[in-house]
Protein backbone atom coordinates (compact mmCIF):
# COMPACT_ATOMS: atom_id res chain seq x y z
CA UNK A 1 0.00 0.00 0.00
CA UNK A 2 1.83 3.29 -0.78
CA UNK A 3 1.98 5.92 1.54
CA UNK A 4 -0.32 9.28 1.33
CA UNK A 5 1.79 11.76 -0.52
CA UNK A 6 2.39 14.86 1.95
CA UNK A 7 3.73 18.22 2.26
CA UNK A 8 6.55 19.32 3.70
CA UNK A 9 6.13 22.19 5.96
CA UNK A 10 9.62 23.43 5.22
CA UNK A 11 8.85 23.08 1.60
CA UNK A 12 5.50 24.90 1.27
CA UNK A 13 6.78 27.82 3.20
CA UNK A 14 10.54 27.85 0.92
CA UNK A 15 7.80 27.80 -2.29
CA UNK A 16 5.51 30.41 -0.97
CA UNK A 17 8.67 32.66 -0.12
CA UNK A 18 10.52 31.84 -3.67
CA UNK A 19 6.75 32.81 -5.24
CA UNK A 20 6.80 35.90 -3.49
CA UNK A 21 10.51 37.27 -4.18
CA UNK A 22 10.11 36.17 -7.60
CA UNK A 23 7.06 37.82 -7.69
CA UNK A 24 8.58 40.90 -6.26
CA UNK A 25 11.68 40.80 -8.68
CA UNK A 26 8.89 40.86 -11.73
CA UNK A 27 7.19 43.23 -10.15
CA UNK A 28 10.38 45.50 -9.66
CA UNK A 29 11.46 44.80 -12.65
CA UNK A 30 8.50 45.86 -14.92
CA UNK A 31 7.89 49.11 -13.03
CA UNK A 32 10.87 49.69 -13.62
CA UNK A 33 10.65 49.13 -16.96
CA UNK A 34 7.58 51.07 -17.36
CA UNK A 35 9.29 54.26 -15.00
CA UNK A 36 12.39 54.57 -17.13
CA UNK A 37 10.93 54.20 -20.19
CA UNK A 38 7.90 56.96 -19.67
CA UNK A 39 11.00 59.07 -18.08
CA UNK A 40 13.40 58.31 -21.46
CA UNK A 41 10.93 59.34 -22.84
CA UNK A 42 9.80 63.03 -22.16
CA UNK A 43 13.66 63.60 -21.58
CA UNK A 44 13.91 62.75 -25.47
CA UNK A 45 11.12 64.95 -25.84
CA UNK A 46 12.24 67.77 -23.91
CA UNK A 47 16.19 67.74 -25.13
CA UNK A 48 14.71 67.71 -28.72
CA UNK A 49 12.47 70.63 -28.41
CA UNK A 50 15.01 72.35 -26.56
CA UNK A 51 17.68 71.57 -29.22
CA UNK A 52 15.19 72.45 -32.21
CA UNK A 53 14.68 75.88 -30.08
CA UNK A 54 18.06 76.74 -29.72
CA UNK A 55 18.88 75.70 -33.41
CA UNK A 56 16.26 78.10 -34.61
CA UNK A 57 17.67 80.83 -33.08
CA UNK A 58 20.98 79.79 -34.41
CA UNK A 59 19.71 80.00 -37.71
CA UNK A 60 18.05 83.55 -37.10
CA UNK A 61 21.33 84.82 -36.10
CA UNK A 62 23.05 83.17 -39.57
CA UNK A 63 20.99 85.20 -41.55
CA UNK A 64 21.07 87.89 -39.46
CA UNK A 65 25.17 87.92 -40.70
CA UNK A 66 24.61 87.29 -43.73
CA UNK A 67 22.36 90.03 -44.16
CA UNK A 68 24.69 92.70 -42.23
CA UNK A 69 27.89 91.63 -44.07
CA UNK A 70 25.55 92.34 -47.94
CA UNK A 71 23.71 95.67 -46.52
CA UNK A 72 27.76 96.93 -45.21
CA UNK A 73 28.96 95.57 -48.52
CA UNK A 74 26.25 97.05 -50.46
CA UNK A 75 27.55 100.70 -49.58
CA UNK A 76 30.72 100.37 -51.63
CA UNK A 77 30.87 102.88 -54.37
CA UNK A 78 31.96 100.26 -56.94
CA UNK A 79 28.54 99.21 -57.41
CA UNK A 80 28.07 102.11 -58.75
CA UNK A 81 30.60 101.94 -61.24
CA UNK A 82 28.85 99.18 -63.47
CA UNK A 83 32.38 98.03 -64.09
CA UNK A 84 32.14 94.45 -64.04
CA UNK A 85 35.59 93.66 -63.21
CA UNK A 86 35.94 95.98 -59.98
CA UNK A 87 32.34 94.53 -58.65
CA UNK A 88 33.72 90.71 -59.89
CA UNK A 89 36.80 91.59 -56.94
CA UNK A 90 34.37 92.82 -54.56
CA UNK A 91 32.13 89.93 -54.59
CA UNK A 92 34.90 87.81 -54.83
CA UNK A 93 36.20 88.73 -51.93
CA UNK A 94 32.75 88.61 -49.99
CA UNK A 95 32.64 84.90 -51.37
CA UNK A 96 36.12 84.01 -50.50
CA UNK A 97 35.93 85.93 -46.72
CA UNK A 98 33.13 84.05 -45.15
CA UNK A 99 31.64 80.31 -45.53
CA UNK A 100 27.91 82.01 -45.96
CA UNK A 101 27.44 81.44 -49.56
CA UNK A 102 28.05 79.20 -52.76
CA UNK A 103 28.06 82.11 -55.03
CA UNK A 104 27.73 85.91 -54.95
CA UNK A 105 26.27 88.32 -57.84
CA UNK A 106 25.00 91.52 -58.65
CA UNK A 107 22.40 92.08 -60.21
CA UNK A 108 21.23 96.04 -62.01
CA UNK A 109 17.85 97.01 -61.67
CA UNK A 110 16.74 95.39 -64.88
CA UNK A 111 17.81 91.94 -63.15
CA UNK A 112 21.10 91.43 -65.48
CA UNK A 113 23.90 89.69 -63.33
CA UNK A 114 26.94 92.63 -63.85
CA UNK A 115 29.62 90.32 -62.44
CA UNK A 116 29.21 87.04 -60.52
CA UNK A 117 31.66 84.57 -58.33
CA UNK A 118 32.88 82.00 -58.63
CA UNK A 119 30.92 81.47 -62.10
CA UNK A 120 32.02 84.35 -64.36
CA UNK A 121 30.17 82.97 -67.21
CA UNK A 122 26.63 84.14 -65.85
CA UNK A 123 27.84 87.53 -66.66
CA UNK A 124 25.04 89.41 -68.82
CA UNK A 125 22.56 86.92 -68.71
CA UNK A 126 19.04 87.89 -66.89
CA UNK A 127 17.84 86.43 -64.01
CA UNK A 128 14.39 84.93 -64.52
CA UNK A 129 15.08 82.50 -60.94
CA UNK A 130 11.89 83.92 -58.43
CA UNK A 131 14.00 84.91 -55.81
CA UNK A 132 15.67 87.55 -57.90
CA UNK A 133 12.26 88.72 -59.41
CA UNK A 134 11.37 89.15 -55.64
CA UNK A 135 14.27 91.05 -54.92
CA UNK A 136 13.87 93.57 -57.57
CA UNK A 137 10.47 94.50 -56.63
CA UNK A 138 11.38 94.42 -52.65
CA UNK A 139 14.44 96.82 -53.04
CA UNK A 140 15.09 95.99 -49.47
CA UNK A 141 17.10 93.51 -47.42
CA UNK A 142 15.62 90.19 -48.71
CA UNK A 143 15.74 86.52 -48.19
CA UNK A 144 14.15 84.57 -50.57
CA UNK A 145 12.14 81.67 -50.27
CA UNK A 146 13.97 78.25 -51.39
CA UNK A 147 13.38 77.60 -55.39
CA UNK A 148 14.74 75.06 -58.05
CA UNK A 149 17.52 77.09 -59.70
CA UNK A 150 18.71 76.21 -63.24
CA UNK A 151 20.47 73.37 -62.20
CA UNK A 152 18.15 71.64 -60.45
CA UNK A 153 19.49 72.40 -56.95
CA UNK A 154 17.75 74.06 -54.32
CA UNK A 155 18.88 77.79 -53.77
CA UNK A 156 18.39 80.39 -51.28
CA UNK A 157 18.79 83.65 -52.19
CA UNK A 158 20.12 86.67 -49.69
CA UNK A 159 20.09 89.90 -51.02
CA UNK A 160 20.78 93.40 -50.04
CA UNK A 161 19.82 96.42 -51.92
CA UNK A 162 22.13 99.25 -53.73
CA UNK A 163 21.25 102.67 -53.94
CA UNK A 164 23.47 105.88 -55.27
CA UNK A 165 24.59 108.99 -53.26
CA UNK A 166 21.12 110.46 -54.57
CA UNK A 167 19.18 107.54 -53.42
CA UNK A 168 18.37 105.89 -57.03
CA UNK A 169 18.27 102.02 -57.09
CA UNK A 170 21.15 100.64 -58.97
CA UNK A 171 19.94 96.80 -58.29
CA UNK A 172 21.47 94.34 -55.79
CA UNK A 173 23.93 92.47 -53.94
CA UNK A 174 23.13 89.00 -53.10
CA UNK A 175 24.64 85.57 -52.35
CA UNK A 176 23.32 82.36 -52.98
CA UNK A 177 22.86 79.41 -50.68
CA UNK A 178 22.73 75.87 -52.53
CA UNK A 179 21.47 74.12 -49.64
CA UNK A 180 22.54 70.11 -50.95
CA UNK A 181 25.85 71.57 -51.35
CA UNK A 182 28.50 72.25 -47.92
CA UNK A 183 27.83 76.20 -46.82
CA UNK A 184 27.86 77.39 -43.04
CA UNK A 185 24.04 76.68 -43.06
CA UNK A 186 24.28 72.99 -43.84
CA UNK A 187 26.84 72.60 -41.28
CA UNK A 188 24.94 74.69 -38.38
CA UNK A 189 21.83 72.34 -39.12
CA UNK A 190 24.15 68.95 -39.70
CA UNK A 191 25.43 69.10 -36.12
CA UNK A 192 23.08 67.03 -33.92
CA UNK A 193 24.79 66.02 -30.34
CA UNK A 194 22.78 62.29 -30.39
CA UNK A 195 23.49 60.97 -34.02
CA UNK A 196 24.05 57.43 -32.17
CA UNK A 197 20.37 57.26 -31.11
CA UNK A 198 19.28 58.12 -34.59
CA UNK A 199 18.19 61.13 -33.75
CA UNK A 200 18.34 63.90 -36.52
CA UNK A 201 17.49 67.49 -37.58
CA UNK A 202 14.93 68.60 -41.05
CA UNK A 203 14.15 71.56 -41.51
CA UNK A 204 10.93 72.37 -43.95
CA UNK A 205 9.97 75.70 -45.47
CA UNK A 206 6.70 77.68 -45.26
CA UNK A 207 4.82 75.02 -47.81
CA UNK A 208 6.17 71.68 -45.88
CA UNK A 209 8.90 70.98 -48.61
CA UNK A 210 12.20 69.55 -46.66
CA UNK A 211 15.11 72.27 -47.44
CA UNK A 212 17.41 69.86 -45.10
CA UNK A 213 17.62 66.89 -44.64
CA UNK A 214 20.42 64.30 -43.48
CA UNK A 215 18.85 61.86 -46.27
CA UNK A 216 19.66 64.19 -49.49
CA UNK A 217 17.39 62.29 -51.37
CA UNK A 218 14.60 63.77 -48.98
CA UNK A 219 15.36 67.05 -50.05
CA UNK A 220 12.41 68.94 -51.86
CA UNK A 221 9.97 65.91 -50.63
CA UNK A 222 6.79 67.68 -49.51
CA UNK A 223 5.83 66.57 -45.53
CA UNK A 224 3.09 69.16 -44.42
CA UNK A 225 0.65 65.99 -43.85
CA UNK A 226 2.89 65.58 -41.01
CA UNK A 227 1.41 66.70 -37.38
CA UNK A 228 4.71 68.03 -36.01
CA UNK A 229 5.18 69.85 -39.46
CA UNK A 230 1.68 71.35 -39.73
CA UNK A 231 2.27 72.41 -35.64
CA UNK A 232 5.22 74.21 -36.80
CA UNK A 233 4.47 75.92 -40.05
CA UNK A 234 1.23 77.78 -37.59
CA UNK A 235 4.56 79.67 -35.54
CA UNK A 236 4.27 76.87 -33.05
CA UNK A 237 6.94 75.41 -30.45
CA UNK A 238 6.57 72.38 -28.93
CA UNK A 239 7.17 68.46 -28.61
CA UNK A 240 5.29 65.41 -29.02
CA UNK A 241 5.45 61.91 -30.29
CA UNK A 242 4.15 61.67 -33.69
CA UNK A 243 4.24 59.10 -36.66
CA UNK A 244 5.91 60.14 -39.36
CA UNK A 245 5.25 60.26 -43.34
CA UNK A 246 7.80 56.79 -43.53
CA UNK A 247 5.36 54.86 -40.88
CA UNK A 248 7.98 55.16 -37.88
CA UNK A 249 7.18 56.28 -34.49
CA UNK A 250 9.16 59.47 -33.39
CA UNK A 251 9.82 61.10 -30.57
CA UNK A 252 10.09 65.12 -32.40
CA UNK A 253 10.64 68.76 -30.83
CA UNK A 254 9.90 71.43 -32.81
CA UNK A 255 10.60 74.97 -33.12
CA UNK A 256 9.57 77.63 -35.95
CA UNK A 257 12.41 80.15 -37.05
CA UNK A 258 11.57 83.71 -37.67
CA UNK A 259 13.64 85.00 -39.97
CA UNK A 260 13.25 82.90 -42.99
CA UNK A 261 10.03 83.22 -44.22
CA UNK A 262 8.19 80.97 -41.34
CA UNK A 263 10.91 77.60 -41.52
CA UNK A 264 10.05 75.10 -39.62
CA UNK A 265 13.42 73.06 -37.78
CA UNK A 266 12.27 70.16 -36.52
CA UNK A 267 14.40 68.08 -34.46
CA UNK A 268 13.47 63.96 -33.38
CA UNK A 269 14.65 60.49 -32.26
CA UNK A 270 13.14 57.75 -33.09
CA UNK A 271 10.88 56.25 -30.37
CA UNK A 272 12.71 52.71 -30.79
CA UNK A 273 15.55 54.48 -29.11
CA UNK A 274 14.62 54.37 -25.82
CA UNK A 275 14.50 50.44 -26.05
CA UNK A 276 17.79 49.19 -25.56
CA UNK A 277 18.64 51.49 -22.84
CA UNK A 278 15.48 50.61 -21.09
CA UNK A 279 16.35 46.55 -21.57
CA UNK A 280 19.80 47.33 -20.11
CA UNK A 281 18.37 48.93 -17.36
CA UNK A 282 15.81 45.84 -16.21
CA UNK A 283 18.99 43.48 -16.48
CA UNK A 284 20.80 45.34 -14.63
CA UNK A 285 17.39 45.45 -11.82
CA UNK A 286 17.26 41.95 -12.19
CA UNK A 287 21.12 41.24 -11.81
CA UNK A 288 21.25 43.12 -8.51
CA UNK A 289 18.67 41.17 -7.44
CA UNK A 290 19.86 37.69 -7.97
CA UNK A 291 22.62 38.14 -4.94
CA UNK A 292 19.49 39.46 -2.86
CA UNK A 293 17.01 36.85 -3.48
CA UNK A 294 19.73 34.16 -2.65
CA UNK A 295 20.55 35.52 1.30
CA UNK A 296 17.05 36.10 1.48
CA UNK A 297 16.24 32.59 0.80
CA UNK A 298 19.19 31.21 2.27
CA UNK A 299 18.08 33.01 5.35
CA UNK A 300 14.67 31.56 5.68
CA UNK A 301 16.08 28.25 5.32
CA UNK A 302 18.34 28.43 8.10
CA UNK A 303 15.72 29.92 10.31
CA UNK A 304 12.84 27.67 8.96
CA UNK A 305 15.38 24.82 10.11
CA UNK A 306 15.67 26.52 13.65
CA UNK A 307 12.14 26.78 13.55
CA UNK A 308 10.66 23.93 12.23
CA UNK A 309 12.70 21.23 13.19
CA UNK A 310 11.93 21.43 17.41
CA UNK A 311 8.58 21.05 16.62
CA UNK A 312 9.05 17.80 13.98
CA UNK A 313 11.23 16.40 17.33
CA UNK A 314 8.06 17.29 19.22
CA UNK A 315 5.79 15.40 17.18
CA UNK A 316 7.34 12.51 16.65
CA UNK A 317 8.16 12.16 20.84
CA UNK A 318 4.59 12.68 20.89
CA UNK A 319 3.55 9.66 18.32
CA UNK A 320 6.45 7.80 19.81
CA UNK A 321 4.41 8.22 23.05
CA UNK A 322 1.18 6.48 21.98
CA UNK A 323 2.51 3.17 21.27
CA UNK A 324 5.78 3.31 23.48
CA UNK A 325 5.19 5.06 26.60
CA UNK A 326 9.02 4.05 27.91
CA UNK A 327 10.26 6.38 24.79
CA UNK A 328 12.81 9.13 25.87
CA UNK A 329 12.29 12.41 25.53
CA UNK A 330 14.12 14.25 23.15
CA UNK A 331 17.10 16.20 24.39
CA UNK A 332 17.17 20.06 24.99
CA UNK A 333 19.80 20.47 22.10
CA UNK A 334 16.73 18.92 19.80
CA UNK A 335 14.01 21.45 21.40
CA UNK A 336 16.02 24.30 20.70
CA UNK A 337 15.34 26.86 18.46
């Protein structure tokens, strides 16, 4: 006949305590989880806002140069001269003196280039582009909306007006910004402190077109269905996770930039980033636990061994009893706890 199958005490109190720290671990562990990665988060959020901010008014002072060194420039008497070869050294030298622009013309007030750099052989053709148009009707400091120049590329034109001792309008000094090519702009806008987390800056104009982007193939791709995009373009600044027009989660800050015709900079990681960080971080819960859990348990034992085994001595001195009253006690090292 086999014998009823019973419990250890010892055993169902070791198993309730392993449920329980294990339990506790999880529980630890997924909070954790769940804290760090709501906290990774809104830091992502907040750095990126802060960083599209600060990157807009980075850009505001750019232009702001640019547009001081053509209105000081612009007082020089040689544009006066219509000598093409004494304005080709002047703009030369503008060209060659700063890392603003990719070319630098001027232009009489019947839009006919009178000498540009570094191209000479632009020199007496008219310029039909939109941004000069605009310029010659503004006849004031000007920067241009981005258009398609001639060679396909996509040009920003800065331009400063010229007028004579007796205040006539002799056309205008400008320089051009061919913003797939390497200018100071590209570079203030390609510098992004967390490229490892695949975090990145684009910048869109007043229509939603991409004017930057790290992907040049972006460039000129239209984005205004874009939340973050259509938050921006309205002069708003801000940060919020959004899905973008490529079906990825991103975690974006955004910031609008005043002095170029309502750009919007927009600067985001993608929400995939705060992932691996977060796994790290439960391993790392969980490894620190392990040592716990183990002189926890180890603990117990040793005291459930104090505890329990008196009492087993007890019981058995007590069966022992029943049948064989002439059974000796058990000693006092047995009965001690």
């Amino acid at each position: 006949m086999r014998k009823p199958f019973r419990l250890s005490i010892k055993l169902l109190f070791l198993s309730l305590l392993a449920f329980a720290m294990i339990g506790t671990i999880a529980a630890s562990v997924i909070s954790s989880v769940i804290v760090s990665k709501n906290n990774l988060e809104e830091n992502y959020l907040t750095e990126n806002q802060y960083y599209a901010q600060k990157l807009a008014t980075t850009t505001d002072h750019l232009f702001t140069n640019m547009l001081q060194i053509l209105t000081t420039e612009s007082h020089r008497k040689e544009y006066e001269t219509a000598d093409s070869e004494l304005i080709y050294h002047e703009i030369k030298r503008i060209l060659d003196s700063t890392t603003f622009f990719n070319s630098t013309i001027f232009v009489d007030d019947t839009g006919l280039i009178v000498a540009s750099a570094p191209d000479r052989t632009l020199e007496g053709k008219r310029l039909e582009s939109i941004g000069s148009k605009e310029a010659l009707k503004q006849k004031a400091p000007f920067i241009s909306k981005p258009y398609v120049g001639v060679s396909g590329n996509l040009i920003l034109l800065i331009s400063a007006p010229v007028f004579d001792d007796h205040g006539s309008y002799k056309g205008f000094l400008s320089g051009t910004i061919h913003l797939q090519k390497e200018n100071s702009l590209k570079r203030v806008l390609g510098q992004h402190p967390k490229h490892e987390n695949d975090s990145y800056v684009y910048v869109v104009d007043s229509e939603g077109n991409i004017i930057y982007h790290p992907d040049q193939d972006r460039i000129n791709e239209n984005v205004k269905e874009n939340k973050v995009v259509q938050q921006v373009l309205e002069g708003k600044n801000g940060s919020q996770e959004v899905t973008n027009t490529q079906g990825i989660p991103m975690l974006a800050g955004y910031a609008s930039s005043t002095s170029t015709s309502k750009w919007g900079i927009i600067s985001q990681t993608p929400k995939t980033a705060v992932i691996e960080p977060t796994i790290h971080m439960a391993k790392q819960v969980g490894i620190n636990a392990v040592p716990i859990f183990i002189l926890v348990f180890a603990l117990s034992f040793f005291i459930l061994n104090k505890i329990v085994n008196p009492i087993r001595n007890l019981a058995v001195y007590a069966k022992e009893m029943t049948s064989h009253p002439s059974t000796p006690p058990p000693s006092y090292s047995e009965l001690v706890f």
